[in-house]
N, C-alpha and C. Protein backbone atom coordinates (compact mmCIF):
# COMPACT_ATOMS: atom_id res chain seq x y z
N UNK A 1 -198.77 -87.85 56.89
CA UNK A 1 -198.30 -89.20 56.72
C UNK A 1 -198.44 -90.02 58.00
N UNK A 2 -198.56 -89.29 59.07
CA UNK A 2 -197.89 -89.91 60.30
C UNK A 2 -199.56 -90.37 60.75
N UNK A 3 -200.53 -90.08 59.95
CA UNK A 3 -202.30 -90.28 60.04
C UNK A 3 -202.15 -91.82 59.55
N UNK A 4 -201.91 -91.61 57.96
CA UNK A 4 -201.67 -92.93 57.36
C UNK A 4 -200.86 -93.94 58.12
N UNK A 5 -200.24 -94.00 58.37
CA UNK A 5 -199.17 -95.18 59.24
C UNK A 5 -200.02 -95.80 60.06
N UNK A 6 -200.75 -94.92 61.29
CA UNK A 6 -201.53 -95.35 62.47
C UNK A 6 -202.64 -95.68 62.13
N UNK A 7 -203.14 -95.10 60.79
CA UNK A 7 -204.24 -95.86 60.28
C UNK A 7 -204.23 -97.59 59.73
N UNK A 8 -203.02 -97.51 58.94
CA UNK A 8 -202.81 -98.89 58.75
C UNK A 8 -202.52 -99.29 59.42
N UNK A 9 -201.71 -98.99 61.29
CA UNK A 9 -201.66 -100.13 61.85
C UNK A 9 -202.59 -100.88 62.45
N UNK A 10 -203.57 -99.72 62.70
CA UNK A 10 -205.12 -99.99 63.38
C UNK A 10 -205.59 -101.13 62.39
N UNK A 11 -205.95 -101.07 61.15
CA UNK A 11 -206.12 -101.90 59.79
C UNK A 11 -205.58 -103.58 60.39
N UNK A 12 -204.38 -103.36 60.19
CA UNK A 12 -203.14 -104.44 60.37
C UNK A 12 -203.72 -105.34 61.74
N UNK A 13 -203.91 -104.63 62.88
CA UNK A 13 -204.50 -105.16 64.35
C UNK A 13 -205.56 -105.59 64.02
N UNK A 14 -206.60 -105.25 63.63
CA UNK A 14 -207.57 -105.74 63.26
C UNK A 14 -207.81 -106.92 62.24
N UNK A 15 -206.79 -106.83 61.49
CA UNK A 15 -207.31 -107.99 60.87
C UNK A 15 -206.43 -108.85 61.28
N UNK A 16 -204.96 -108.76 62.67
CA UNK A 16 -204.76 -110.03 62.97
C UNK A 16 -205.54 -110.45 64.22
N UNK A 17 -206.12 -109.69 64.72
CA UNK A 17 -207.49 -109.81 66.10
C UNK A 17 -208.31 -110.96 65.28
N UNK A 18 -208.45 -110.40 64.38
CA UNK A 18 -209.92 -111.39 63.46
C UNK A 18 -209.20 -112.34 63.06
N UNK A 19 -208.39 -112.50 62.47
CA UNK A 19 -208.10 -113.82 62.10
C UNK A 19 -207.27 -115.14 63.44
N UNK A 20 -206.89 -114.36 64.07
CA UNK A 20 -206.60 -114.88 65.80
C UNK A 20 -207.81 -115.85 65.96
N UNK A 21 -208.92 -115.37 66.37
CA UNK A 21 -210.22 -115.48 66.95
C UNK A 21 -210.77 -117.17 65.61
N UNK A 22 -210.61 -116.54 64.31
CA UNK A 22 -210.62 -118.04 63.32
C UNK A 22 -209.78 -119.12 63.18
N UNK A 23 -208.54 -118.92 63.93
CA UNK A 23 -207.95 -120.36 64.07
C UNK A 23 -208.67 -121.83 65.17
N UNK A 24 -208.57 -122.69 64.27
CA UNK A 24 -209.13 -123.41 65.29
C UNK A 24 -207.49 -124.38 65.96
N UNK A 25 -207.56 -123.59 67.39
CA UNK A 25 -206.76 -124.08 68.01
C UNK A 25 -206.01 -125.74 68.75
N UNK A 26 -207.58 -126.28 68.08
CA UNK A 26 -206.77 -127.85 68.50
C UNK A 26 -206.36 -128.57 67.63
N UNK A 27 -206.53 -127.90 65.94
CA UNK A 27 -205.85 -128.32 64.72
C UNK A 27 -205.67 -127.16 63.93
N UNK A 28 -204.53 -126.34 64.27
CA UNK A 28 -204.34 -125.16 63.49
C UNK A 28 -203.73 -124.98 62.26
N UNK A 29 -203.21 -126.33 61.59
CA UNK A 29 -202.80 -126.17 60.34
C UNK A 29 -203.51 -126.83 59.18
N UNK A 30 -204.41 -127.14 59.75
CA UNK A 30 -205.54 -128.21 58.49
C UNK A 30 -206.53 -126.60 58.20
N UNK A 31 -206.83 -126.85 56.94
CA UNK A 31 -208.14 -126.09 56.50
C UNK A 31 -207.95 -124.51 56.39
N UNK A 32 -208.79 -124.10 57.06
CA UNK A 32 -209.15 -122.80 57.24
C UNK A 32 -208.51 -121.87 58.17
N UNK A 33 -207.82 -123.06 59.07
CA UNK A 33 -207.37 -122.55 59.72
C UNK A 33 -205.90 -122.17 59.89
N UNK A 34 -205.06 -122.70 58.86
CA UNK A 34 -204.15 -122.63 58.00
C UNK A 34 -203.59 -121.13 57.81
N UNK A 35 -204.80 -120.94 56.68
CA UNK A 35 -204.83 -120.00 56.33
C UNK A 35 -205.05 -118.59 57.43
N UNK A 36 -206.04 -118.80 58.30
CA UNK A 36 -205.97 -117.61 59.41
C UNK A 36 -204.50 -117.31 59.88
N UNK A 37 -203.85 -118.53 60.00
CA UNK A 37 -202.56 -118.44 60.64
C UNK A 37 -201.66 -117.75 59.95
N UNK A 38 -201.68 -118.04 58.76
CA UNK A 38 -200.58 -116.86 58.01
C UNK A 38 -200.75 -116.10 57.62
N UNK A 39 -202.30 -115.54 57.53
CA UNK A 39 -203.06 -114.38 57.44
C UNK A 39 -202.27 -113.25 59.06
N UNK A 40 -202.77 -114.44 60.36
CA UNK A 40 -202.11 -113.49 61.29
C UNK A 40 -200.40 -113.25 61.14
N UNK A 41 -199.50 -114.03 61.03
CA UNK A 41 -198.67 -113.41 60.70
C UNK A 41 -198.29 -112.53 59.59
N UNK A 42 -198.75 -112.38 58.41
CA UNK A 42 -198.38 -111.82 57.49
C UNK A 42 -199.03 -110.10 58.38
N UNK A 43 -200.12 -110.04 58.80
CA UNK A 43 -200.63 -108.43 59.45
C UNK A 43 -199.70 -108.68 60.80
N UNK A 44 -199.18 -109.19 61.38
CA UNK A 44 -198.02 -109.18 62.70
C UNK A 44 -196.73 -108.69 61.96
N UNK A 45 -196.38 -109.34 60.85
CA UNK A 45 -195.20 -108.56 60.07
C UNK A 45 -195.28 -107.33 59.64
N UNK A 46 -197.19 -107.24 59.18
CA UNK A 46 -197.14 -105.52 58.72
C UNK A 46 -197.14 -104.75 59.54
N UNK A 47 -197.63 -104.59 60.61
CA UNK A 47 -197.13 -104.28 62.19
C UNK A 47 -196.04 -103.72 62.83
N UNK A 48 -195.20 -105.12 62.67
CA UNK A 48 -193.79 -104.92 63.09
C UNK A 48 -193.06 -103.84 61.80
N UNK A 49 -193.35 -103.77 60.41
CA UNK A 49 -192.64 -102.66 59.75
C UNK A 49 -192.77 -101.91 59.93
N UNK A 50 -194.29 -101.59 59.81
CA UNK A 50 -194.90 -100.01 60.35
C UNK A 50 -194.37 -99.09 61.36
N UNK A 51 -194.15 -99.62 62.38
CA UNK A 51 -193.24 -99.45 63.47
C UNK A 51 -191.76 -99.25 63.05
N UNK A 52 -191.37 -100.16 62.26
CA UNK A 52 -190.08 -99.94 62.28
C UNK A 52 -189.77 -98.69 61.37
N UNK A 53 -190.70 -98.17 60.43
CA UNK A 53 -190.82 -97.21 59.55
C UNK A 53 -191.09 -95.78 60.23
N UNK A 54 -192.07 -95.92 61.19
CA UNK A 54 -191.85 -94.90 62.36
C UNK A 54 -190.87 -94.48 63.03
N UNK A 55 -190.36 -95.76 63.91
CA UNK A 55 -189.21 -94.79 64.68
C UNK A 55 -187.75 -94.50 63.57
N UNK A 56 -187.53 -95.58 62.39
CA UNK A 56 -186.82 -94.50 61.21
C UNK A 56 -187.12 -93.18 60.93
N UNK A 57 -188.51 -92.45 60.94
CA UNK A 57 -188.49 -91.18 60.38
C UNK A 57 -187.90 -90.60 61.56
N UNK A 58 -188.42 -91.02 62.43
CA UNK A 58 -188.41 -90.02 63.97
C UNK A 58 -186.67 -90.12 64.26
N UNK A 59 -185.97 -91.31 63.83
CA UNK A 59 -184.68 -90.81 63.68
C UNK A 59 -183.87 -89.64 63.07
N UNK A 60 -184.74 -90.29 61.90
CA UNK A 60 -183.87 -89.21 60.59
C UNK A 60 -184.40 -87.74 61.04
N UNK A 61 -185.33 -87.51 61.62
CA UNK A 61 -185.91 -85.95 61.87
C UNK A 61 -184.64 -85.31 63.47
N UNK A 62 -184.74 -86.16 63.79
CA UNK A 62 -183.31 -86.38 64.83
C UNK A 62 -182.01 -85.83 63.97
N UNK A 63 -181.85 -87.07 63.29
CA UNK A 63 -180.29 -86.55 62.71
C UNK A 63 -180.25 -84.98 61.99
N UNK A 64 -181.13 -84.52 61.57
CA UNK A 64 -181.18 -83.42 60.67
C UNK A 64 -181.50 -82.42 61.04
N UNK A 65 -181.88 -82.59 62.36
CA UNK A 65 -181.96 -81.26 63.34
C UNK A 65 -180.43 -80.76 63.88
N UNK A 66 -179.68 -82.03 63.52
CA UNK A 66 -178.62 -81.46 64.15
C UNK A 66 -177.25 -81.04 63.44
């Protein structure tokens, strides 16, 4: 499982790297570029769970050792 996770976060980075790089920064909410933008946050949120789903297991493997 712990393959899958780091795989999707690699996934997740990558497609907010790429969509980073398609905003056009001197009008970032018209068009296309709109859309990159909540494209990057929506993979910055999948990110931030992934993570947060990690150090949960690594808790719970904690609590139950003991």
């Amino acid at each position: 499982m712990k393959v899958l996770y780091y795989t999707l976060i690699l996934i997740a980075l990558s497609i907010f790297i790429f969509n980073l790089f398609q905003v056009d920064w001197s009008n970032p909410i018209s068009g296309k570029s709109a859309v990159a933008v909540i494209c990057a946050i929506a993979s910055g949120s999948a990110i931030l769970l992934l993570i947060i789903l990690i150090l949960s297991k690594k808790i719970a493997e904690r609590l139950n050792k003991k």
